[in-house]
N, C-alpha and C. Protein backbone atom coordinates (compact mmCIF):
# COMPACT_ATOMS: atom_id res chain seq x y z
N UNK A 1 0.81 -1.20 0.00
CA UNK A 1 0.00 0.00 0.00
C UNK A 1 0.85 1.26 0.00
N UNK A 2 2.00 1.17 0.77
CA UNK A 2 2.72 2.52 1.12
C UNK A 2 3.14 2.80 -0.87
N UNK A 3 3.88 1.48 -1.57
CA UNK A 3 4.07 1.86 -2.67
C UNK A 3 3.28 2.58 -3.80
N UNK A 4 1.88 1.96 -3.68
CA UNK A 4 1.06 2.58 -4.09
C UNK A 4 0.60 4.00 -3.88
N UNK A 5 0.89 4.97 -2.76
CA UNK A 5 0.87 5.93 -2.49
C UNK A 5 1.82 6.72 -2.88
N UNK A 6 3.32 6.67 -2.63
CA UNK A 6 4.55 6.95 -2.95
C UNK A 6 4.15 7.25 -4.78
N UNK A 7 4.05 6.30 -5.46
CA UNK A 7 3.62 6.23 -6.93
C UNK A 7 2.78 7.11 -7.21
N UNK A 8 1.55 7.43 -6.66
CA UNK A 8 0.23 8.36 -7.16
C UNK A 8 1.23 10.09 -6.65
N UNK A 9 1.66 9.96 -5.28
CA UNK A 9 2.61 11.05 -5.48
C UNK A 9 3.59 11.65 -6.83
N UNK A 10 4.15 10.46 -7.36
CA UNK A 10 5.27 10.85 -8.40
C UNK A 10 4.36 10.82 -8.98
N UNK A 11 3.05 10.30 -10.01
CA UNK A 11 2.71 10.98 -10.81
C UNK A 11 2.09 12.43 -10.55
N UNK A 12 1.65 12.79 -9.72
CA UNK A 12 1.30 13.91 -9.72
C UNK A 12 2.24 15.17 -9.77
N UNK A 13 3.30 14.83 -9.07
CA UNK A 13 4.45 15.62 -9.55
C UNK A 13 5.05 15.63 -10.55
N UNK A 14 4.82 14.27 -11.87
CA UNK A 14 5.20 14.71 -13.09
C UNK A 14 3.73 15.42 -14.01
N UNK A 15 2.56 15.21 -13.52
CA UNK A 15 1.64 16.30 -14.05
C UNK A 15 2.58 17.43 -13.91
N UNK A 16 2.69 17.87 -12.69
CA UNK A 16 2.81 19.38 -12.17
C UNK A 16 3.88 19.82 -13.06
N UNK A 17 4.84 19.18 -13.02
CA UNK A 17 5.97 19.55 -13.86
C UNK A 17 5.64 19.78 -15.19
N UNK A 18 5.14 18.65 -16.26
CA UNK A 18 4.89 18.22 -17.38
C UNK A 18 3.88 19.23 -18.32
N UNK A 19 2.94 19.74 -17.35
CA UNK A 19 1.76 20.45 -18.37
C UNK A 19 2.10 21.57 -18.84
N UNK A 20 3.05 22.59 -17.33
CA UNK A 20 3.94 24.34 -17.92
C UNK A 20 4.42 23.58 -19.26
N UNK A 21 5.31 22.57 -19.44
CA UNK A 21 5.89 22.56 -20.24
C UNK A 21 5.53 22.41 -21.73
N UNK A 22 4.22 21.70 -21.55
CA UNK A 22 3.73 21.08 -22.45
C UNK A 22 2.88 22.28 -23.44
N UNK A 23 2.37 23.00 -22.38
CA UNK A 23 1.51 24.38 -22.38
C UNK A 23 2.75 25.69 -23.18
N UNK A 24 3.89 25.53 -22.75
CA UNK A 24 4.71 26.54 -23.26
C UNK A 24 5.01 26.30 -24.72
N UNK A 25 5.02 24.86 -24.87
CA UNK A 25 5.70 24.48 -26.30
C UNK A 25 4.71 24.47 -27.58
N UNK A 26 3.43 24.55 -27.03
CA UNK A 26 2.25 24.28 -27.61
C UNK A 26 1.82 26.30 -27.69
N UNK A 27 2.25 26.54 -27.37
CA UNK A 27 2.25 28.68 -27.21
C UNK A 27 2.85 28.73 -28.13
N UNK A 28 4.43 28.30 -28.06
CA UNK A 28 5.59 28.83 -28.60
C UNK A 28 5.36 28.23 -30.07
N UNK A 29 4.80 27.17 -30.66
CA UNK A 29 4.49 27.24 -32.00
C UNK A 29 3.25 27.70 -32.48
N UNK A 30 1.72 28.13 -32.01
CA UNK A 30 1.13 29.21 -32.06
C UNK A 30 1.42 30.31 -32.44
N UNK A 31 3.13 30.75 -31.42
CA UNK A 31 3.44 32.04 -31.88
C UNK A 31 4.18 31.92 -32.89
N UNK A 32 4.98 31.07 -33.33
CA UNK A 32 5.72 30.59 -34.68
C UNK A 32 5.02 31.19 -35.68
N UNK A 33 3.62 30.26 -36.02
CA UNK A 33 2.88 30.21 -36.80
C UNK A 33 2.34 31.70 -37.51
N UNK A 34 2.14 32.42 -36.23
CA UNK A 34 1.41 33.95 -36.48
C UNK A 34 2.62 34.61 -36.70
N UNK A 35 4.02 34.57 -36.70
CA UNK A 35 4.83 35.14 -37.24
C UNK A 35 5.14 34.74 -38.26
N UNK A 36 4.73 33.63 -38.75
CA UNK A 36 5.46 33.08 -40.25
C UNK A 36 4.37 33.74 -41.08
N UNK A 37 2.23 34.07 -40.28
CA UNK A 37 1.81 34.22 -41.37
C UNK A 37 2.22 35.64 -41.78
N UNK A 38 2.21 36.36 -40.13
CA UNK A 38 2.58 38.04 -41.01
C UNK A 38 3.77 38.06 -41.65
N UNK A 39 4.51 37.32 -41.71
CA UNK A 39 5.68 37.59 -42.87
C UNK A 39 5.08 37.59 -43.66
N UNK A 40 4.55 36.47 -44.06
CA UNK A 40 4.35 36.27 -45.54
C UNK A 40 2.96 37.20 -46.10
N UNK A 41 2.25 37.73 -44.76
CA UNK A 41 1.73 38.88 -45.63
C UNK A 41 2.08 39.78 -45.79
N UNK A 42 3.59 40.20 -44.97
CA UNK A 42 3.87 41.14 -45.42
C UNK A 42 4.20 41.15 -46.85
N UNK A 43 5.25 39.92 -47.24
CA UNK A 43 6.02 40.29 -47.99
C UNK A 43 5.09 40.33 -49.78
N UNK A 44 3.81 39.32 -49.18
CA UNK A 44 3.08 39.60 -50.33
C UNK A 44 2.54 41.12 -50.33
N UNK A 45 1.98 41.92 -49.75
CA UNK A 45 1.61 43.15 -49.37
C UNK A 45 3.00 44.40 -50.30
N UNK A 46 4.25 44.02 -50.09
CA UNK A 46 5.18 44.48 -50.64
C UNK A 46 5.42 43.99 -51.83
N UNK A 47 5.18 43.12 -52.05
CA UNK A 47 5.45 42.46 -53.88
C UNK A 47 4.38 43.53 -54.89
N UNK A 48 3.06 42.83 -54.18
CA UNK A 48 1.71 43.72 -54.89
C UNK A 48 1.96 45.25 -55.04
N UNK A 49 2.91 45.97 -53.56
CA UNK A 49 2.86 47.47 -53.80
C UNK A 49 4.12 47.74 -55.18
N UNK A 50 4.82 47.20 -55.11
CA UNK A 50 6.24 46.89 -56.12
C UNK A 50 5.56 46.94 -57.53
N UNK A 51 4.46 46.40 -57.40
CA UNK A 51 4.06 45.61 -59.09
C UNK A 51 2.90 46.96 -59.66
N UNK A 52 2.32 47.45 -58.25
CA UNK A 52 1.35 48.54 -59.22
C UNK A 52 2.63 49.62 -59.41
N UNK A 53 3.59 49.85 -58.43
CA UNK A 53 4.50 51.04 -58.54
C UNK A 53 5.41 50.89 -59.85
């Protein structure tokens, strides 16, 4: 029984640990994403102004 307790402890401390992390990495390509799209609108935004100029 004691093992069984000891155990439900460590998992809960690898929740605790595991989700910031999981939560940060899962942000951090979100924010990837919204920077790759405004590039690329920028750079279409600048092609189009190039082509009427």
């Amino acid at each position: 029984m004691i093992i069984g307790k000891r155990s439900s402890g460590q998992a809960l401390l690898e929740h605790v640990v595991l989700w910031p992390v999981l939560i940060l990495i899962t942000m951090a390509v979100i924010q990837l994403g919204l920077l790759y799209r405004g590039r690329v609108t920028l750079e279409h935004a600048t092609f189009m102004a190039a082509r009427e100029g």
